[in-house]
Every structure is written in C-alpha cells, then in structure tokens.
N, C-alpha and C. Protein backbone atom coordinates (compact mmCIF):
# COMPACT_ATOMS: atom_id res chain seq x y z
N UNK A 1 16.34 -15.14 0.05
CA UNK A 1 15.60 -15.12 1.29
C UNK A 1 15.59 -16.53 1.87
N UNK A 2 15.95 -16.87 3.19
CA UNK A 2 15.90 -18.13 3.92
C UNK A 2 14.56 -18.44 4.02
N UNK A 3 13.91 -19.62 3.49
CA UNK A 3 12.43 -19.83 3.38
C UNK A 3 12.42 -20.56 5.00
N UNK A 4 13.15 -20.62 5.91
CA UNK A 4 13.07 -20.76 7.30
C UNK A 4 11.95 -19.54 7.54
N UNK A 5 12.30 -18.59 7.19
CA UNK A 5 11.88 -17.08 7.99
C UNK A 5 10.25 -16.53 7.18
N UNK A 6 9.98 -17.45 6.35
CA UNK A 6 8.76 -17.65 6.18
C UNK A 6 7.79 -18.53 6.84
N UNK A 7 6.58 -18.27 7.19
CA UNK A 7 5.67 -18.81 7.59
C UNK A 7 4.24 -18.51 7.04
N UNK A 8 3.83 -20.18 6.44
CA UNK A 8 3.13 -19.94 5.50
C UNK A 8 1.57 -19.39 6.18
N UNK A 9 0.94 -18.56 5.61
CA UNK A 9 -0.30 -18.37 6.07
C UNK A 9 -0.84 -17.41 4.65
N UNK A 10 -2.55 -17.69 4.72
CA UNK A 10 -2.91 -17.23 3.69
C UNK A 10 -2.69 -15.49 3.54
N UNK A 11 -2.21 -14.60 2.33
CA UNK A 11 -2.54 -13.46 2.38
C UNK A 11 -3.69 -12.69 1.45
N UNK A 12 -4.50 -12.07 2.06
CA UNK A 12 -5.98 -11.56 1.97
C UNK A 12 -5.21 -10.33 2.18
N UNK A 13 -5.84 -9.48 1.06
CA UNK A 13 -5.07 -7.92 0.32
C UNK A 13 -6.64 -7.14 0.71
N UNK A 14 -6.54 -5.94 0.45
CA UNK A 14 -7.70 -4.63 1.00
C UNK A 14 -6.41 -3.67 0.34
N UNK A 15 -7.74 -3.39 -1.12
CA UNK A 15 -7.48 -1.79 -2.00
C UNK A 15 -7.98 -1.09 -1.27
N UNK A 16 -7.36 0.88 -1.15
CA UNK A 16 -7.97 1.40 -0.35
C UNK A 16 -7.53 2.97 -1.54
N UNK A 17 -8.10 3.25 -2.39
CA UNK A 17 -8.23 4.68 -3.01
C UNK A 17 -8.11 5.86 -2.42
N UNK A 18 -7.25 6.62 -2.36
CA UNK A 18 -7.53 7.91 -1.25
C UNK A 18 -7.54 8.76 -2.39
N UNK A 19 -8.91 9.56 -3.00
CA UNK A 19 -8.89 10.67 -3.99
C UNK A 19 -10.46 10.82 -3.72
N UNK A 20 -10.84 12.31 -4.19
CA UNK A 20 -12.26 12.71 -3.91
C UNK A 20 -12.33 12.77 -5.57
N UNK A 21 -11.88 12.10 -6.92
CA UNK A 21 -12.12 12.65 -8.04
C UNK A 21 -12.61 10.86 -8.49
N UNK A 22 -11.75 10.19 -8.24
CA UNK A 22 -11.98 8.53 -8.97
C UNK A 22 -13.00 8.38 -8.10
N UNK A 23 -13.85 7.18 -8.92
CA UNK A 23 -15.00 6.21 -9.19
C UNK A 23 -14.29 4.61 -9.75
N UNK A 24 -14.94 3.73 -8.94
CA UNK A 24 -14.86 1.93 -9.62
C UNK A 24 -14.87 2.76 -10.72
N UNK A 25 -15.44 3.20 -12.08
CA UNK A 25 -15.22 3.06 -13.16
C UNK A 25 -14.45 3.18 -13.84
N UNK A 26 -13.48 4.44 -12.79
CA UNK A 26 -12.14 5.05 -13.70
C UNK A 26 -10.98 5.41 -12.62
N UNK A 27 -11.23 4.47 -11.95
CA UNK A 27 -10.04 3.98 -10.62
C UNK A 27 -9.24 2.69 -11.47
N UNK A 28 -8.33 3.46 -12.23
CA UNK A 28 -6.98 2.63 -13.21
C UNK A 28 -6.59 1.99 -12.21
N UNK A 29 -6.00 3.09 -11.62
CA UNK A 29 -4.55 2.60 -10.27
C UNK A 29 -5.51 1.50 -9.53
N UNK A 30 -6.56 1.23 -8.94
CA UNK A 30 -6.99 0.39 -8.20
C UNK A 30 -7.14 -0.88 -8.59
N UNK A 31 -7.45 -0.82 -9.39
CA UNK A 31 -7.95 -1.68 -10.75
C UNK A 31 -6.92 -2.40 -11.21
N UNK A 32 -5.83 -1.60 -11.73
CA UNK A 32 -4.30 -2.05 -11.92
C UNK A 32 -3.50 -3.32 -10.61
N UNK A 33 -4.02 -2.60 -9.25
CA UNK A 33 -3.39 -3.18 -8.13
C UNK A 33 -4.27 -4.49 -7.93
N UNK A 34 -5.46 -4.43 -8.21
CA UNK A 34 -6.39 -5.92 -8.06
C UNK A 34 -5.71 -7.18 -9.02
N UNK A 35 -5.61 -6.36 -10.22
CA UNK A 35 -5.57 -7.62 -11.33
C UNK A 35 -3.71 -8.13 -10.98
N UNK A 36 -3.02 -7.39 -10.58
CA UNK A 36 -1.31 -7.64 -9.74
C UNK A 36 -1.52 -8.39 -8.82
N UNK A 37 -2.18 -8.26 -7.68
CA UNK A 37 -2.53 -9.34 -7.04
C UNK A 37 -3.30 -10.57 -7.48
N UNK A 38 -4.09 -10.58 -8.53
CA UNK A 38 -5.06 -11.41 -8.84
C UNK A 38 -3.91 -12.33 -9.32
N UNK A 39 -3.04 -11.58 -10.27
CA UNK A 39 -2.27 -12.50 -10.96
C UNK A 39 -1.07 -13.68 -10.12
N UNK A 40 -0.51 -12.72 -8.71
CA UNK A 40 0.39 -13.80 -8.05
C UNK A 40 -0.48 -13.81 -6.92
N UNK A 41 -1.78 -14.61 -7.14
CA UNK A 41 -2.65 -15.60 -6.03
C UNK A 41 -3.39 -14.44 -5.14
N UNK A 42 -3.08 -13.74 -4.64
CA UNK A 42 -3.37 -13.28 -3.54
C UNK A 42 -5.16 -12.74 -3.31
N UNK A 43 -5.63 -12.90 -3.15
CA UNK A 43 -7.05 -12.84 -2.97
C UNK A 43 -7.23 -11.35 -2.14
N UNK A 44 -8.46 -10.62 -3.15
CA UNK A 44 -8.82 -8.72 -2.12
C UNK A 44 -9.76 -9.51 -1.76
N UNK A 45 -9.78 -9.25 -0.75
CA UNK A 45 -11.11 -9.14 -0.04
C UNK A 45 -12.37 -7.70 0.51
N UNK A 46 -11.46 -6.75 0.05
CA UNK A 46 -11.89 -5.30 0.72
C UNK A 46 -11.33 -4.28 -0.42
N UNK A 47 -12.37 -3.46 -0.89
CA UNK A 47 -11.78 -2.10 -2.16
C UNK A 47 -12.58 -1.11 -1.77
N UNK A 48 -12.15 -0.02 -1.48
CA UNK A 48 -12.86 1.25 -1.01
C UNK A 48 -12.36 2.33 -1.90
N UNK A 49 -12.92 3.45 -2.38
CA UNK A 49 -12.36 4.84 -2.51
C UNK A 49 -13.16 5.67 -1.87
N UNK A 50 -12.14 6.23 -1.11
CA UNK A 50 -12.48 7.17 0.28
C UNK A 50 -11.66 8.89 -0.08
N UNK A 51 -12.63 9.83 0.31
CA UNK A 51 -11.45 10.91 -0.06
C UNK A 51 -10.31 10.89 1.32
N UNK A 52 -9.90 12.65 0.40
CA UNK A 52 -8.48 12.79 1.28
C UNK A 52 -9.43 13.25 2.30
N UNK A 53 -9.34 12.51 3.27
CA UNK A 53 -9.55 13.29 4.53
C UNK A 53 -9.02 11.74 6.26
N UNK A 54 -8.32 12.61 7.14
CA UNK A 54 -7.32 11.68 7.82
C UNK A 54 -8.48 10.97 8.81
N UNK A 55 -9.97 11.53 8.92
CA UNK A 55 -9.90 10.42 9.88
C UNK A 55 -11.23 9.25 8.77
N UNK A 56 -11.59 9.21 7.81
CA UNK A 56 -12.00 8.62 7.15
C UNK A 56 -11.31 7.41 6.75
N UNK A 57 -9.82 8.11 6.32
CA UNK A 57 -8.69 6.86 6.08
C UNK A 57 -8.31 6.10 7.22
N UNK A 58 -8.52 6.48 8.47
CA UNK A 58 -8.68 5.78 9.74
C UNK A 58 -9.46 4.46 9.14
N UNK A 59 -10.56 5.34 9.58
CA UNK A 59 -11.85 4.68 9.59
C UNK A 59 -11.92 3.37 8.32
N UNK A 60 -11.43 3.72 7.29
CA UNK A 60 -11.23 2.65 5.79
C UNK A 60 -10.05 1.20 6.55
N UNK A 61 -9.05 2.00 6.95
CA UNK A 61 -8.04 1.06 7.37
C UNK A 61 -8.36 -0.06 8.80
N UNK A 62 -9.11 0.12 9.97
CA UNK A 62 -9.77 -0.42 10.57
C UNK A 62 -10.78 -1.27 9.92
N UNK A 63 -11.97 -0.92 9.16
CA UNK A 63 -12.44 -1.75 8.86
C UNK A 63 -11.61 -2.75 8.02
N UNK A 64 -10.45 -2.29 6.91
CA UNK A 64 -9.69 -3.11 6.11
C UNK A 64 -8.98 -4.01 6.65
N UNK A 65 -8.96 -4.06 7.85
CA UNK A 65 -7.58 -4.77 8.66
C UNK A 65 -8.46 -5.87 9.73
N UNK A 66 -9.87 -5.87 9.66
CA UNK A 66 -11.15 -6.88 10.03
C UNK A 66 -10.73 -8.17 9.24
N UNK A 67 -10.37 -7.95 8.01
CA UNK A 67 -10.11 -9.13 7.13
C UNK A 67 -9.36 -9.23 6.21
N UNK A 68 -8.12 -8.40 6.60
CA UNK A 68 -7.39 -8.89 5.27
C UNK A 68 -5.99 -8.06 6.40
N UNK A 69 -4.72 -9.00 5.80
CA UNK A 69 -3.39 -8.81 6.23
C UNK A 69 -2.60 -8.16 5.49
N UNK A 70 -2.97 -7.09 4.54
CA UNK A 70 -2.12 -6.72 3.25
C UNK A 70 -3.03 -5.65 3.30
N UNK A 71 -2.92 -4.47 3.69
CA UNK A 71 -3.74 -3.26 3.17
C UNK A 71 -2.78 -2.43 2.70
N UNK A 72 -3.25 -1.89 0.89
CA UNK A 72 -2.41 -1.23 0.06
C UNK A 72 -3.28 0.38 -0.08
N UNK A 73 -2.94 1.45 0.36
CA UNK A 73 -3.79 2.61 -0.32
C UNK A 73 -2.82 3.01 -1.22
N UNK A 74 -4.08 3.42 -2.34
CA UNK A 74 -2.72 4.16 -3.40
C UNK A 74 -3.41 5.75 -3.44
N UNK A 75 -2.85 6.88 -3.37
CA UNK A 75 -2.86 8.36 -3.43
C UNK A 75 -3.10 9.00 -2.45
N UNK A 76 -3.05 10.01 -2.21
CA UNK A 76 -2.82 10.80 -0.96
C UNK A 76 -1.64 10.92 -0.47
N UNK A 77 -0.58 10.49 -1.13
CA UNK A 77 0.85 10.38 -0.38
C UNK A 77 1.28 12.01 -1.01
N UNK A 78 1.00 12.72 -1.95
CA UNK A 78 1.86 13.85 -2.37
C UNK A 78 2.19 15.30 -1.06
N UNK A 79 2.39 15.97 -1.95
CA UNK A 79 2.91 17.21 -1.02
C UNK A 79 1.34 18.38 -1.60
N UNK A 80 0.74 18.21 -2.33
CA UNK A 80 -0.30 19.02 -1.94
C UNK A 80 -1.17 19.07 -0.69
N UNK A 81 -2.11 20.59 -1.27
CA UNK A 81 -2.67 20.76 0.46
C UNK A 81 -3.83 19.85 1.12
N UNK A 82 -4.61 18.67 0.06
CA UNK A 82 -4.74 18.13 0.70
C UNK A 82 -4.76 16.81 0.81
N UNK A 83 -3.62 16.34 0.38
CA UNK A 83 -2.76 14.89 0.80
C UNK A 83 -2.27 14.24 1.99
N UNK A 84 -3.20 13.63 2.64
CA UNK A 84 -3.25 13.46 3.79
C UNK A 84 -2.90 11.91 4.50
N UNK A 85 -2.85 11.44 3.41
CA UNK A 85 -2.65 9.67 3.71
C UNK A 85 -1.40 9.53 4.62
N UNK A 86 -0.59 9.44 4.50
CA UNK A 86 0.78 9.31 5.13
C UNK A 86 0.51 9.66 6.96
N UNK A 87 -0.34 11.00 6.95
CA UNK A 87 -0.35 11.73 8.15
C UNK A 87 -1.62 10.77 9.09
N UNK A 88 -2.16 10.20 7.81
CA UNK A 88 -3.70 9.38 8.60
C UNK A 88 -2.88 7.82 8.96
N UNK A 89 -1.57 7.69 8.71
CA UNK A 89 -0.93 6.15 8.88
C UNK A 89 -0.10 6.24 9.77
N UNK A 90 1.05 6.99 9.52
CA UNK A 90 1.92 6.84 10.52
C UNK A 90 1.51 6.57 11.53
N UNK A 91 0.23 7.50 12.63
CA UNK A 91 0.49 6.79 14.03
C UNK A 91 -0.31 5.79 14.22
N UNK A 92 -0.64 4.84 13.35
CA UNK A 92 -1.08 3.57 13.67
C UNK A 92 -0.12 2.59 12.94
N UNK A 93 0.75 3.05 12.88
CA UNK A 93 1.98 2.07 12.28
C UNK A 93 2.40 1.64 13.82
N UNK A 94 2.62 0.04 14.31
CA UNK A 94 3.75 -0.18 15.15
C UNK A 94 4.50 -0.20 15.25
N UNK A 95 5.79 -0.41 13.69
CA UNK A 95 6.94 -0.13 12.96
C UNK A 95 6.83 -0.02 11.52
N UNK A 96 7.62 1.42 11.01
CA UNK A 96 7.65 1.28 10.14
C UNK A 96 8.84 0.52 9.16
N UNK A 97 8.49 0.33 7.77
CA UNK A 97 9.09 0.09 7.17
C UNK A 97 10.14 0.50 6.00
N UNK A 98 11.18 1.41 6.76
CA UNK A 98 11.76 2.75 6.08
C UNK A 98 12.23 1.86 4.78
N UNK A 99 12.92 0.70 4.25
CA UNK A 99 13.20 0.83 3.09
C UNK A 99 12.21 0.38 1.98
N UNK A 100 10.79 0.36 2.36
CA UNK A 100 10.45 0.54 1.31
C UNK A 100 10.00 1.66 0.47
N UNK A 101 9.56 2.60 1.13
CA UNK A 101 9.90 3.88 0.47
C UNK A 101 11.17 4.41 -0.05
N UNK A 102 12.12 3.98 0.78
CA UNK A 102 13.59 4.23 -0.13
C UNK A 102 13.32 3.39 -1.19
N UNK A 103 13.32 2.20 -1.42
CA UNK A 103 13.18 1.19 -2.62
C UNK A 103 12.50 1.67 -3.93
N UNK A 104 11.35 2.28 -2.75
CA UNK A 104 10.58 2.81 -4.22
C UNK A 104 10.49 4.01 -4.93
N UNK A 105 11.04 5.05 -3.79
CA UNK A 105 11.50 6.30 -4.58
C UNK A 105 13.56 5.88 -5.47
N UNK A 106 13.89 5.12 -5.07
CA UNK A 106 14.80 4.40 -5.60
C UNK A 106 14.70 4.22 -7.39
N UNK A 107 13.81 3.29 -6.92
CA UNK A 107 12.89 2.88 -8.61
C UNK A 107 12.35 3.55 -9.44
N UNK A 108 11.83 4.85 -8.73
CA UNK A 108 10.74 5.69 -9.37
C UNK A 108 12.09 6.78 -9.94
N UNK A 109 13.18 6.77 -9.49
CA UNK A 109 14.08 7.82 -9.84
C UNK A 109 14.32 7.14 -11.29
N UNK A 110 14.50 5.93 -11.60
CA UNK A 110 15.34 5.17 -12.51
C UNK A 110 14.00 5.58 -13.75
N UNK A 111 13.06 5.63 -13.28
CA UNK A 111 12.04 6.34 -14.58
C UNK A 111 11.35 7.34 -14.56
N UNK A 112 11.37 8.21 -13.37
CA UNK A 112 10.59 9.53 -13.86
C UNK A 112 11.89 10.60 -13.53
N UNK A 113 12.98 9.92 -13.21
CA UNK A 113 13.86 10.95 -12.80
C UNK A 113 13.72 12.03 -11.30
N UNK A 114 14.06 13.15 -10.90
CA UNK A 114 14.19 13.67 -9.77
C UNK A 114 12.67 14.19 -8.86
N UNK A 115 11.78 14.16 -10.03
CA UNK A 115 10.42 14.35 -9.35
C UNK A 115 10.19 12.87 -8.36
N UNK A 116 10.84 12.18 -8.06
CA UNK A 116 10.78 10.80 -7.46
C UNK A 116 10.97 11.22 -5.68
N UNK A 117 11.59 12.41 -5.97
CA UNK A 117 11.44 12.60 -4.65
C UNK A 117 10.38 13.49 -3.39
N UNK A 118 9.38 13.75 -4.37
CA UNK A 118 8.44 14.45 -3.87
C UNK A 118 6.97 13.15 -3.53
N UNK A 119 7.77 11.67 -3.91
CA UNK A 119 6.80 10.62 -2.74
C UNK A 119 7.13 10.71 -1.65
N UNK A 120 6.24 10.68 -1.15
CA UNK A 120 6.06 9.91 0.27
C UNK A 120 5.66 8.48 0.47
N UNK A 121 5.64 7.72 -0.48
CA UNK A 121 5.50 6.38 -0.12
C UNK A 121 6.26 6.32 1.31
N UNK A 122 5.38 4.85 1.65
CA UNK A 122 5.54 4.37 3.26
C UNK A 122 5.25 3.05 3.05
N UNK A 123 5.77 1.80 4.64
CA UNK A 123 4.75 0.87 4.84
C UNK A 123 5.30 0.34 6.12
N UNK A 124 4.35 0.24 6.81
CA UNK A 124 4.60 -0.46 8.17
C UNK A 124 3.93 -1.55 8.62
N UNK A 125 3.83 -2.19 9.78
CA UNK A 125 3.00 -3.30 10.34
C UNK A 125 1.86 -2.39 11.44
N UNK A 126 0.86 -2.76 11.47
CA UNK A 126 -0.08 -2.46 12.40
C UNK A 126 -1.03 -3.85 13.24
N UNK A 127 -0.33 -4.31 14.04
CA UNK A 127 -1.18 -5.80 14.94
C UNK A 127 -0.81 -6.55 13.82
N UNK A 128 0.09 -6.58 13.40
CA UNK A 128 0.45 -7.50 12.36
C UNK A 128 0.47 -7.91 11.40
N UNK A 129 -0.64 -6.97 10.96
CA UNK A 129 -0.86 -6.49 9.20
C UNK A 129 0.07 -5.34 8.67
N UNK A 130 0.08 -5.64 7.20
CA UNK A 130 0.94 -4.62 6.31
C UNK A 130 0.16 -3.67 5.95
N UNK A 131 0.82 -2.21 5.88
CA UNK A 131 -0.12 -1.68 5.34
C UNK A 131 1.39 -0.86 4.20
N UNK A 132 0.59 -0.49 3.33
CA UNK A 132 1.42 0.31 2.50
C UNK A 132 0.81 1.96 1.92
N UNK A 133 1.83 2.50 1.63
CA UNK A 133 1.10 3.55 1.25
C UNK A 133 1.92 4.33 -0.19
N UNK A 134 1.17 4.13 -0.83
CA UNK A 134 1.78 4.79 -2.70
C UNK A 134 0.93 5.51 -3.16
N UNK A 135 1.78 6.41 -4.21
CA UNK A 135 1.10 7.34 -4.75
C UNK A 135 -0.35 6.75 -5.59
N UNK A 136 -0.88 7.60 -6.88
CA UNK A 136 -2.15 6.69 -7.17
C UNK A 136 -1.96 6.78 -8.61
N UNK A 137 -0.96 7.19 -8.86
CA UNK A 137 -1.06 7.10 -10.24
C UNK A 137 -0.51 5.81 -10.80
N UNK A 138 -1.23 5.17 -12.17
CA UNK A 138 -1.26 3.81 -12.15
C UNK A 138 0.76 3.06 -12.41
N UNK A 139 1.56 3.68 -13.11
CA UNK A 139 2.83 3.46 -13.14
C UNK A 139 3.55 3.49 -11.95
N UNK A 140 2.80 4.43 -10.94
CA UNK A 140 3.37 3.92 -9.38
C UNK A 140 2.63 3.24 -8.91
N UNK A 141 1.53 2.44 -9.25
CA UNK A 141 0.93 1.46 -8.09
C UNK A 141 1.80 0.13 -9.17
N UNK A 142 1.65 0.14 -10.02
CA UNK A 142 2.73 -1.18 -11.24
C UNK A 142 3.88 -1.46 -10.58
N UNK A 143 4.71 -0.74 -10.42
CA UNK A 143 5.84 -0.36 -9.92
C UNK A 143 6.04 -1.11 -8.47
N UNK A 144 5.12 -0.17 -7.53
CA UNK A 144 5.22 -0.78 -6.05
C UNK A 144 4.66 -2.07 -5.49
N UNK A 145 3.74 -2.86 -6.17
CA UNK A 145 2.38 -3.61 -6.19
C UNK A 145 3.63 -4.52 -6.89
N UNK A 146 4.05 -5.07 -8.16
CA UNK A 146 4.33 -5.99 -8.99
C UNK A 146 5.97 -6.04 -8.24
N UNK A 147 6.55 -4.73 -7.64
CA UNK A 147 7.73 -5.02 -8.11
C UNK A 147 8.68 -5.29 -6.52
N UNK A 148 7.48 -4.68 -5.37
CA UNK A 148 8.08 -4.24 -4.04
C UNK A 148 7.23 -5.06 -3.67
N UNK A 149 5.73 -5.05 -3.54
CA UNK A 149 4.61 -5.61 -2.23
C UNK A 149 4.71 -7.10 -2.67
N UNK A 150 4.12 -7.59 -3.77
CA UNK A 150 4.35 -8.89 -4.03
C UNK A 150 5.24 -9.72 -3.87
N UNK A 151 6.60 -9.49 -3.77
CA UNK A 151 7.65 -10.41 -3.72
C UNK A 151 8.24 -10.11 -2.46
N UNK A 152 7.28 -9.51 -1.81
CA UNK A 152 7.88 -9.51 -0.31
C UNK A 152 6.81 -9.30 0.89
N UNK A 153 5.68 -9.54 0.45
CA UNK A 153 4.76 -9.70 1.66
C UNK A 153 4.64 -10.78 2.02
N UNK A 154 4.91 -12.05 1.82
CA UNK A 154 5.10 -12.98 2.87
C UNK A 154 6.13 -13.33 3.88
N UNK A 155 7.03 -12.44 3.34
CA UNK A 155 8.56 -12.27 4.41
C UNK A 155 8.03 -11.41 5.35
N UNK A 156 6.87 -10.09 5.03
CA UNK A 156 6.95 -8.72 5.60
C UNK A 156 5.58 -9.86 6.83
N UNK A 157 4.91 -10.23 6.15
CA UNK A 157 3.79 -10.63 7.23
C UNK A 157 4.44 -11.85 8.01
N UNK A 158 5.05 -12.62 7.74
CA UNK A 158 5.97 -13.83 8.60
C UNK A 158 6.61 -13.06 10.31
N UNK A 159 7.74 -11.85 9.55
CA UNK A 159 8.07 -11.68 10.60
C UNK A 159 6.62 -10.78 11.66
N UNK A 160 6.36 -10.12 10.61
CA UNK A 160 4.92 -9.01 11.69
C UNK A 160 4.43 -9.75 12.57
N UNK A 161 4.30 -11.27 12.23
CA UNK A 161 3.58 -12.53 13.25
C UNK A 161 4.22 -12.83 13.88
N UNK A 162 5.54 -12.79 14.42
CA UNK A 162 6.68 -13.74 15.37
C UNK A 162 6.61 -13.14 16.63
C-alpha cells in the first residue's frame, strides 16, 4: 500500500451486536472484536446489542457514527427470517465496499468450506465512516476484525475523507 494514500487521523471503532438472544455477559463475538481492536490500538468508544429489527439498527448506527469512524456490527447478516442487518445498511451506505465481502466469504470458504456462501457480509462508507457488517459468530468476527478490518481501515477511512 502507498503510505501517500494514507492520511493519518485517529480511528475510534463502535461494536454494534445485532441478536435478541446475547447479553455483555455472553456476547463472545463482541467481546472477541473489542479485545482485536484493543490489541492493534484502536480505541471503542460505543458497544450496543440491539435486536434484529431494521429500524433500531438505524437508530444504533446513527448514534454510533456521533463518535466513532469504524462501526463494526456482527450478526444479522444470515438468510433467516429474521436477519435483517444488511437490509437496515445498505441504504445508508454512500458506496459500498464489494470486495470485502468477497474477501471474506473468500476466507471463510478456506475453513468452513461451501456454507461460506450463505454470508452476507458487507461494508461501505457512510459521510465518511466505515461501517461493516459480519456474521456473529465469534470465528467470523476473528476472521473479519483481525484479518480484513484492521489492516485496512486506515486506507478504507483515508480515502472515505478525500
């Protein structure tokens, strides 16, 4: 990566849970995605678990995007009936970011094999913040968080700012 096309500015992350079953106590996947960021610098400022429902996840992502340039939800992306995350993002995406869902159903093929294709992972810019969207189970937030968001959200927020 040409470190020209970076521009340094601080990034401030916002966990965002989409499940009506997890609690802070036994929110792995969330938990998992804090201490990934904790570890390469990046400071949460914002952790919610909100259920599936599309205009709540509105409502989570607005307030998340008050203070922080990195908003990650993990679950709600599946094909059950009521997985709704994806449908509550897209139209507040300004562009999306088609290869990272290729990337990461990419990755996810190389270890769970062909069920990899029933993500919907996503991530786009919204006013210039990232937002991402992954499944919630904790080997896909490891996966997308350590292996996709981290080593490329300061390229992804550089250009979102130009």
């Amino acid at each position: 990566m040409n470190q020209k096309h970076i521009t340094p500015l601080p990034i401030i992350a916002s966990i965002i849970t989409v499940s009506s079953t997890r609690t802070r106590e036994n929110d792995t996947s969330g938990n998992t995605i804090r201490e990934i960021l904790k570890t390469a610098g990046i400071e949460v400022q914002h952790y919610a678990i909100i259920p599936d429902n599309v205009e709540s996840i509105r409502a989570e992502i607005y307030s998340a995007i008050k203070n922080s340039n990195c908003v990650i939800l993990n679950g709600g992306t599946g094909l059950t009936h009521d997985d709704c995350t994806i449908e509550a993002v897209v139209p507040l995406l300004d562009k999306k970011i088609d290869g990272f869902g290729e990337l990461f159903r990419m990755k996810s093929y190389q270890e769970i094999g062909t069920s990899s294709m029933l993500s919907r992972a996503l991530a786009g810019t919204c006013h210039g913040k990232a937002i991402f969207c992954i499944p919630g189970s904790t080997p896909a937030v490891t996966l997308a968080t350590k292996e996709l968001i981290v080593p490329e959200i300061a390229h992804i927020l550089s250009h979102a700012n130009k």
